[in-house]
C-alpha atoms as a PDB file:
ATOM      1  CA  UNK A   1      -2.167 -23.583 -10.125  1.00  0.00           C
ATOM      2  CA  UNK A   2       1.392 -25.592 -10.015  1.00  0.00           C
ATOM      3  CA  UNK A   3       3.727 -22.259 -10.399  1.00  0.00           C
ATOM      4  CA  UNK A   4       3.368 -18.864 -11.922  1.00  0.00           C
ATOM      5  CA  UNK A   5       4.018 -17.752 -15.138  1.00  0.00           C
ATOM      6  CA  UNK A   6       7.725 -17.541 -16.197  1.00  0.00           C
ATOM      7  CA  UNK A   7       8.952 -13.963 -16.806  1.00  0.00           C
ATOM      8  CA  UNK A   8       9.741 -13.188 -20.757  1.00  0.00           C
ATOM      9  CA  UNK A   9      11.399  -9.662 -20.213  1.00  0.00           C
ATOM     10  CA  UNK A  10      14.137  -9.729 -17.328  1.00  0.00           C
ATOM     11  CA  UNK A  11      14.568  -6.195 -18.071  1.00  0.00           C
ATOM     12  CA  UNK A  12      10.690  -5.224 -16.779  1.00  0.00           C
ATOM     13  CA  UNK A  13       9.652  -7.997 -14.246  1.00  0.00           C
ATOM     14  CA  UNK A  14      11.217 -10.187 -11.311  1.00  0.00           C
ATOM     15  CA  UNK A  15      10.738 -13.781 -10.379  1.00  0.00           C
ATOM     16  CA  UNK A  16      11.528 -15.254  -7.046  1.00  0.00           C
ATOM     17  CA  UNK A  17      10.801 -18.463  -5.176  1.00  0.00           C
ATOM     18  CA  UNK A  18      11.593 -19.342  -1.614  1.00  0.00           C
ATOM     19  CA  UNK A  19      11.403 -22.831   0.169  1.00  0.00           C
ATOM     20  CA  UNK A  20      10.467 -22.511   3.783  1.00  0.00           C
ATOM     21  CA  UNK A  21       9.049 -24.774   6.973  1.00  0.00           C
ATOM     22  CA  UNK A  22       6.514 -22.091   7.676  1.00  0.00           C
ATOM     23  CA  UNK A  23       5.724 -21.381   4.049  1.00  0.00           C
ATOM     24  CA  UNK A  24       1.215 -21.110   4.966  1.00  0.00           C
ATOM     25  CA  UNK A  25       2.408 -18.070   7.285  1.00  0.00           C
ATOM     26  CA  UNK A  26       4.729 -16.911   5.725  1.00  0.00           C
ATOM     27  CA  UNK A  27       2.370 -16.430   2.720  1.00  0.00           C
ATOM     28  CA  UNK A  28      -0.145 -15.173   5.079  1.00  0.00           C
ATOM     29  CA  UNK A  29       1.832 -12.401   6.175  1.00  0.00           C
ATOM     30  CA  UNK A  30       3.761 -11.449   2.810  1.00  0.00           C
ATOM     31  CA  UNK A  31      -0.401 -11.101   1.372  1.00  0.00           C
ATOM     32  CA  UNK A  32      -1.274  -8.573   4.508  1.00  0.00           C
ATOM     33  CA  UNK A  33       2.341  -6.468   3.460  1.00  0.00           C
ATOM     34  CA  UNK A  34       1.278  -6.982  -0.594  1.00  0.00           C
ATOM     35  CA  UNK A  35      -2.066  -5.389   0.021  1.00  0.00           C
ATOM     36  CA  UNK A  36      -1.041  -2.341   1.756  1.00  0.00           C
ATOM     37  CA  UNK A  37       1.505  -1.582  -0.615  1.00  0.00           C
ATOM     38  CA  UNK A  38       0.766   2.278  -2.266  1.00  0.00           C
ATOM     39  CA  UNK A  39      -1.636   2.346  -5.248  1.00  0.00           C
ATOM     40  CA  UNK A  40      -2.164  -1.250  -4.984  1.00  0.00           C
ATOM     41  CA  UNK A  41      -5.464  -2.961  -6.144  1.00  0.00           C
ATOM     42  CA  UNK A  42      -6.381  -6.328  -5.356  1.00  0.00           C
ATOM     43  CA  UNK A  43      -7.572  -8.681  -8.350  1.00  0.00           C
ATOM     44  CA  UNK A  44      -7.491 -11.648  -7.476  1.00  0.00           C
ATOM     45  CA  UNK A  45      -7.483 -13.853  -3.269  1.00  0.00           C
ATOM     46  CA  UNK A  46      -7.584 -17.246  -3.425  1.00  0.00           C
ATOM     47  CA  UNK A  47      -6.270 -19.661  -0.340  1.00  0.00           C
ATOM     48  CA  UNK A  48      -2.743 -20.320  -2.256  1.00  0.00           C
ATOM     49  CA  UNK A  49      -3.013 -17.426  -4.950  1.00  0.00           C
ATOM     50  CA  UNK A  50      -3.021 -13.295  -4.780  1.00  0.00           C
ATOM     51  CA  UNK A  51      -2.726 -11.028  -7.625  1.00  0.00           C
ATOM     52  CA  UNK A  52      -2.282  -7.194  -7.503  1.00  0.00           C
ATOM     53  CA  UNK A  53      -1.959  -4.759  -9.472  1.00  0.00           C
ATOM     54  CA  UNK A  54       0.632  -2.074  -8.593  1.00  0.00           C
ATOM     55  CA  UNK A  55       0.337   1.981 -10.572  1.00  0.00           C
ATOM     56  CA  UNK A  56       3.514   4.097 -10.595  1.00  0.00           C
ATOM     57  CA  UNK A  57       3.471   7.348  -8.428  1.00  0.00           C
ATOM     58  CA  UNK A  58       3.583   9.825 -11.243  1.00  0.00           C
ATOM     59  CA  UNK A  59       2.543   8.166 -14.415  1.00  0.00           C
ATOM     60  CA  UNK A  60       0.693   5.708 -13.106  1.00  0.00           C
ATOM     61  CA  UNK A  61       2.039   2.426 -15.375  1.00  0.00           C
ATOM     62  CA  UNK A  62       0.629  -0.634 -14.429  1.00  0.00           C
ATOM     63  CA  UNK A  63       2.185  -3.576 -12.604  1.00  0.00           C
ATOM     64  CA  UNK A  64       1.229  -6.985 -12.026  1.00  0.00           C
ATOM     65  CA  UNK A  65       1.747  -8.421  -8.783  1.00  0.00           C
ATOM     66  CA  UNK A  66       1.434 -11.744  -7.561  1.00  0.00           C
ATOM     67  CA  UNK A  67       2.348 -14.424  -4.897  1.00  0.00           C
ATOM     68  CA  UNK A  68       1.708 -18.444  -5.077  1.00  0.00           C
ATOM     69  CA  UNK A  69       1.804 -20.687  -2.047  1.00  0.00           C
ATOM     70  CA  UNK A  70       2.960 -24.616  -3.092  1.00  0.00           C
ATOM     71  CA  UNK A  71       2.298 -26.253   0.579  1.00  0.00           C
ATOM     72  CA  UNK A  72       4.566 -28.659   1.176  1.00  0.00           C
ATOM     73  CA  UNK A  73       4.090 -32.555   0.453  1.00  0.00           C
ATOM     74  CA  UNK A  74       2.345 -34.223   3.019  1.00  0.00           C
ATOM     75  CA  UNK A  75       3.837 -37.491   1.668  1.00  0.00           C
ATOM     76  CA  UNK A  76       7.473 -36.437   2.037  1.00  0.00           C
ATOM     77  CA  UNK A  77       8.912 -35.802   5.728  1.00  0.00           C
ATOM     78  CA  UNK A  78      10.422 -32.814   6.002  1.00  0.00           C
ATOM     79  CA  UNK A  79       9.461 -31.257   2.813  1.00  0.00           C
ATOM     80  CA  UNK A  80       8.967 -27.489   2.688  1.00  0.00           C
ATOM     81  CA  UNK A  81       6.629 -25.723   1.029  1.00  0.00           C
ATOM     82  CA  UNK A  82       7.541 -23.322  -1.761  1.00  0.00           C
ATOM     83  CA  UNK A  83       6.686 -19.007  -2.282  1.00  0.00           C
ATOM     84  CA  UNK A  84       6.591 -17.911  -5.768  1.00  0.00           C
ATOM     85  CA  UNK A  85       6.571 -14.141  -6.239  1.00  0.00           C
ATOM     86  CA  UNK A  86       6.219 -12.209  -9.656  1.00  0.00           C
ATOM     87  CA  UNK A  87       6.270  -9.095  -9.911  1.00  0.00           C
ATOM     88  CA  UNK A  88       5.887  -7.644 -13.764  1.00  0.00           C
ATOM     89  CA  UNK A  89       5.466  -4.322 -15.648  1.00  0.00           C
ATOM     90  CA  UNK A  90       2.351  -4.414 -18.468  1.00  0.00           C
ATOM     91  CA  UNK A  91       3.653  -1.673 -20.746  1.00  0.00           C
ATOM     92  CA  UNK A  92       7.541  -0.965 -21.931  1.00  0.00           C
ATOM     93  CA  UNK A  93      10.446  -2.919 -22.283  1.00  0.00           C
ATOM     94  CA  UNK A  94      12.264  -1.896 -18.965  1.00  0.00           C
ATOM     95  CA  UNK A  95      11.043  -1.007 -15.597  1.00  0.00           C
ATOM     96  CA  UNK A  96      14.442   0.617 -14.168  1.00  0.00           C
ATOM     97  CA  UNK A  97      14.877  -2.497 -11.495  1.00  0.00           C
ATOM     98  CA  UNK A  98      11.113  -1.574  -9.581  1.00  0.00           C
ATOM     99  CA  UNK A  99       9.688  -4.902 -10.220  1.00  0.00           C
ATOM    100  CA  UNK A 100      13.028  -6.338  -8.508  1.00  0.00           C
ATOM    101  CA  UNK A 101      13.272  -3.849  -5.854  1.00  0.00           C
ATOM    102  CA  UNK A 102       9.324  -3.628  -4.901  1.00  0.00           C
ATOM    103  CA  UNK A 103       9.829  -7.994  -4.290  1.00  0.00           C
ATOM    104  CA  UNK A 104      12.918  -6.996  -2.816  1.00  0.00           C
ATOM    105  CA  UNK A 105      11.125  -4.792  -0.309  1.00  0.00           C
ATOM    106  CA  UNK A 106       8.640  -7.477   0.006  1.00  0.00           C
ATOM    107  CA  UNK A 107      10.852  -9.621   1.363  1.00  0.00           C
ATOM    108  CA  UNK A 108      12.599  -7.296   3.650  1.00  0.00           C
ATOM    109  CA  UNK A 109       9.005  -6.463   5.186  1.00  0.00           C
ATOM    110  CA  UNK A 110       8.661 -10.072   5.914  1.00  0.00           C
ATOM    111  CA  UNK A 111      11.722 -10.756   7.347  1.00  0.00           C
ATOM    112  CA  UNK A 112      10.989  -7.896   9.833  1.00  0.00           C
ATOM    113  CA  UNK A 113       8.090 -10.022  11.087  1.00  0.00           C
ATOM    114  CA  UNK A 114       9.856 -12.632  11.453  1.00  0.00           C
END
């Protein structure tokens, strides 16, 4: 897989990518945070590729969840590798910003490790 699916709805899902030098354990570590997010199911672990699925607390709508390592280029000096995250709602036509903020929170997890 070269990149994740573009988002077709900006008002029900998030996209963000992030270059970094430590991009493997950095992807490592935002896969631990992913999987112990609440009411999250794991679909899919691959070694570049996780996918999620994420309910809502009261109604229980469904959201997909997933992260995409691109290592770097071994051919290019100093090239950093790339973190896709998508985060997108199955059902309705807005998700009130929790796609954005649970990526968001994601991110702000990881930079606690850090």
């Amino acid at each position: 897989m070269e990149s994740l699916r573009p988002i077709y709805n900006p008002f029900n899902s998030y996209f963000t990518e992030r270059m970094s030098s430590n991009a493997s354990e950095e992807f490592i570590k935002l896969i631990k945070i992913a999987s112990c997010l609440p009411r999250t199911d794991v679909l899919k672990k691959e070694n570049n590729y996780w996918k999620g699925v994420c309910r809502s607390l009261i109604f229980r709508f469904p959201d997909d969840l997933e992260i995409l390592l691109i290592p770097k280029n071994k051919n290019i000096k100093n090239s950093e590798g790339t973190i896709q995250i998508r985060s997108a709602s199955r059902i309705g036509q807005s998700d009130l910003g929790v796609n954005k903020k649970r990526v968001g929170n994601l991110l702000y997890e990881l930079e606690k490790l850090s």
